[in-house]
Protein backbone atom coordinates (compact mmCIF):
# COMPACT_ATOMS: atom_id res chain seq x y z
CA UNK A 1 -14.67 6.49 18.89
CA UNK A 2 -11.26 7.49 20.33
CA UNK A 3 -9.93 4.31 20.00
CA UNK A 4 -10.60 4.19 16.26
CA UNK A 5 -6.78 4.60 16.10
CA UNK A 6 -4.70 3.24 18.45
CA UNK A 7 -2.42 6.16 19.84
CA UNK A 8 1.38 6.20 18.53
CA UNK A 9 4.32 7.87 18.47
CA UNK A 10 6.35 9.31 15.56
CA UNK A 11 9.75 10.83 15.28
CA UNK A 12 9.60 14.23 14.08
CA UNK A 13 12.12 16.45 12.75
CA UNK A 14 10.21 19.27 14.37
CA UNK A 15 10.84 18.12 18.04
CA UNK A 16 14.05 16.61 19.49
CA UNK A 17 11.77 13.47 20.69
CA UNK A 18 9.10 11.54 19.31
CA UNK A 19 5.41 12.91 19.39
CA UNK A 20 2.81 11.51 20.77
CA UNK A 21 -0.63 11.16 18.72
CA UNK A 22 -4.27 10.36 19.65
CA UNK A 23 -6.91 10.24 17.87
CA UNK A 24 -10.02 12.63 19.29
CA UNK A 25 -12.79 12.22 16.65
CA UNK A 26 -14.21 12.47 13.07
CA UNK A 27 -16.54 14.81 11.90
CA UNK A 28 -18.13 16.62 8.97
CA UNK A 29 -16.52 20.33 8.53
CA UNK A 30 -19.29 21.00 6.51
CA UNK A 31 -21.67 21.97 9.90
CA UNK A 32 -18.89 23.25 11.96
CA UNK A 33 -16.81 25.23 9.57
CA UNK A 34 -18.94 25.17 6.51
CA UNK A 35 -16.05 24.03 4.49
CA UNK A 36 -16.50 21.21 2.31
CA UNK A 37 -14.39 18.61 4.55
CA UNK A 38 -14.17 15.81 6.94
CA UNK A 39 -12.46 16.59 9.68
CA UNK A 40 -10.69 14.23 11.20
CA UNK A 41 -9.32 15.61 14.97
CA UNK A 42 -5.79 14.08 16.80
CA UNK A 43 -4.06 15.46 19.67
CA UNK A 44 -0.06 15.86 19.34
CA UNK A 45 1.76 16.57 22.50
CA UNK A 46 -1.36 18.22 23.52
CA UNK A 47 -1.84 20.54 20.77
CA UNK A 48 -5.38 19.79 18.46
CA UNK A 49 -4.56 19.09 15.20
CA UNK A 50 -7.05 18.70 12.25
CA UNK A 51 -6.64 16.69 9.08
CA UNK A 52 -9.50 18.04 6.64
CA UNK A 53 -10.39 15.48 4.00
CA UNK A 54 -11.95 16.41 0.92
CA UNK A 55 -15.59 15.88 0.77
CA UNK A 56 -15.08 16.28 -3.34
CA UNK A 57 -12.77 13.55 -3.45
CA UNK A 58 -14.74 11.29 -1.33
CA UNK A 59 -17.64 11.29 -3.42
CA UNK A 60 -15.47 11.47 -6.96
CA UNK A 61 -13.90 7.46 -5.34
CA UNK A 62 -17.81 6.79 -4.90
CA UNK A 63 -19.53 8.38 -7.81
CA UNK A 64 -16.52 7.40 -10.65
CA UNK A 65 -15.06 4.56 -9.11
CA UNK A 66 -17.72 3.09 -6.88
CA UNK A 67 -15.41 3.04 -4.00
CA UNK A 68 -17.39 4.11 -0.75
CA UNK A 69 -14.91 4.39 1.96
CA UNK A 70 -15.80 3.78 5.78
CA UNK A 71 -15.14 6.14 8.52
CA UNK A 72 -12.38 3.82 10.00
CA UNK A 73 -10.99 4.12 6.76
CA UNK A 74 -11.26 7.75 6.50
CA UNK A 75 -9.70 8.37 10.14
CA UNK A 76 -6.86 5.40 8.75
CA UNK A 77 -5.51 7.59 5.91
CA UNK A 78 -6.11 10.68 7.87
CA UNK A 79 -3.94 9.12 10.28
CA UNK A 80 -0.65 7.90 7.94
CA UNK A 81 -1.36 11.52 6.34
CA UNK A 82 -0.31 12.92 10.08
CA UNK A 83 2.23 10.49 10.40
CA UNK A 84 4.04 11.38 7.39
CA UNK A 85 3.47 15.28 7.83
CA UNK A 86 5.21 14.69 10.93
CA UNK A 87 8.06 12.78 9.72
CA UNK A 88 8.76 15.65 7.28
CA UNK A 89 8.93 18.40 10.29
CA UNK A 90 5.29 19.51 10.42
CA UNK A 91 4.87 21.60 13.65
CA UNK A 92 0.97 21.22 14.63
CA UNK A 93 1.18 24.67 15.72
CA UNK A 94 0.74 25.58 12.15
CA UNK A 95 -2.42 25.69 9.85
CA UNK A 96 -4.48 22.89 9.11
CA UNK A 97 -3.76 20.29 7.07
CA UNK A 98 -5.38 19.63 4.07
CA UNK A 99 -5.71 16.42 2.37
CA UNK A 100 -7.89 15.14 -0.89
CA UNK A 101 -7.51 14.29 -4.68
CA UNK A 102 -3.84 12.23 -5.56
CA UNK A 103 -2.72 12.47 -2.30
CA UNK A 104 -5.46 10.99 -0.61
CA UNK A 105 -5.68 8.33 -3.27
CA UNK A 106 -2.03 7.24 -2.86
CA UNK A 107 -2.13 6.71 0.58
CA UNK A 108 -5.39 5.15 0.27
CA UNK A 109 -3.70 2.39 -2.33
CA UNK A 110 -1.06 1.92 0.37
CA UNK A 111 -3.21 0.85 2.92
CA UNK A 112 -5.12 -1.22 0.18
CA UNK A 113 -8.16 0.37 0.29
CA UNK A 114 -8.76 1.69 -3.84
């Protein structure tokens, strides 16, 4: 599954070049971390960063809305979430990032998928 997302770089105002970012794997934070995620793993310049999608708004797009995502769609928006955290000056050395409810819906609609 690494190539789920093709690796790319972004320009971040957190380092004086552009990053690069690879996608590692997808999986639920519920039996690793007993959070209430998915966890969605890339590697940026090395470092391991996570982008934990709400379990609670995945199922509210199923249950409400009847919108079941896939995992490529998942790992997709997990991915632009990166992208744009990066853009912004996230440093991955920092915590987690978290991502569910409007925020996760809007970038969802971007890439067409609610």
């Amino acid at each position: 599954m690494s190539h789920v997302v093709a690796p790319f770089e972004v320009a971040s105002k957190a380092f004086a070049q552009p990053v690069g970012v690879r996608f590692v794997q997808l999986m639920p934070g519920i039996a690793t971390r007993h959070s209430d995620t998915m966890d969605v793993f890339f590697f940026v310049e090395g470092q391991k960063v996570n982008v934990a999608v709400s379990c609670a708004t995945l199922t509210e797009l199923r249950e409400r809305e009847g919108k079941d995502l896939t995992d490529q769609q998942i790992v997709n928006v997990a991915a632009l979430h990166l992208r744009r955290t990066l853009e912004q000056g996230y440093d991955p050395t920092e915590a987690e990032l978290f991502l569910g409810g409007k925020q996760f819906r809007e970038l969802a609609q971007e890439l067409v998928y609610l």
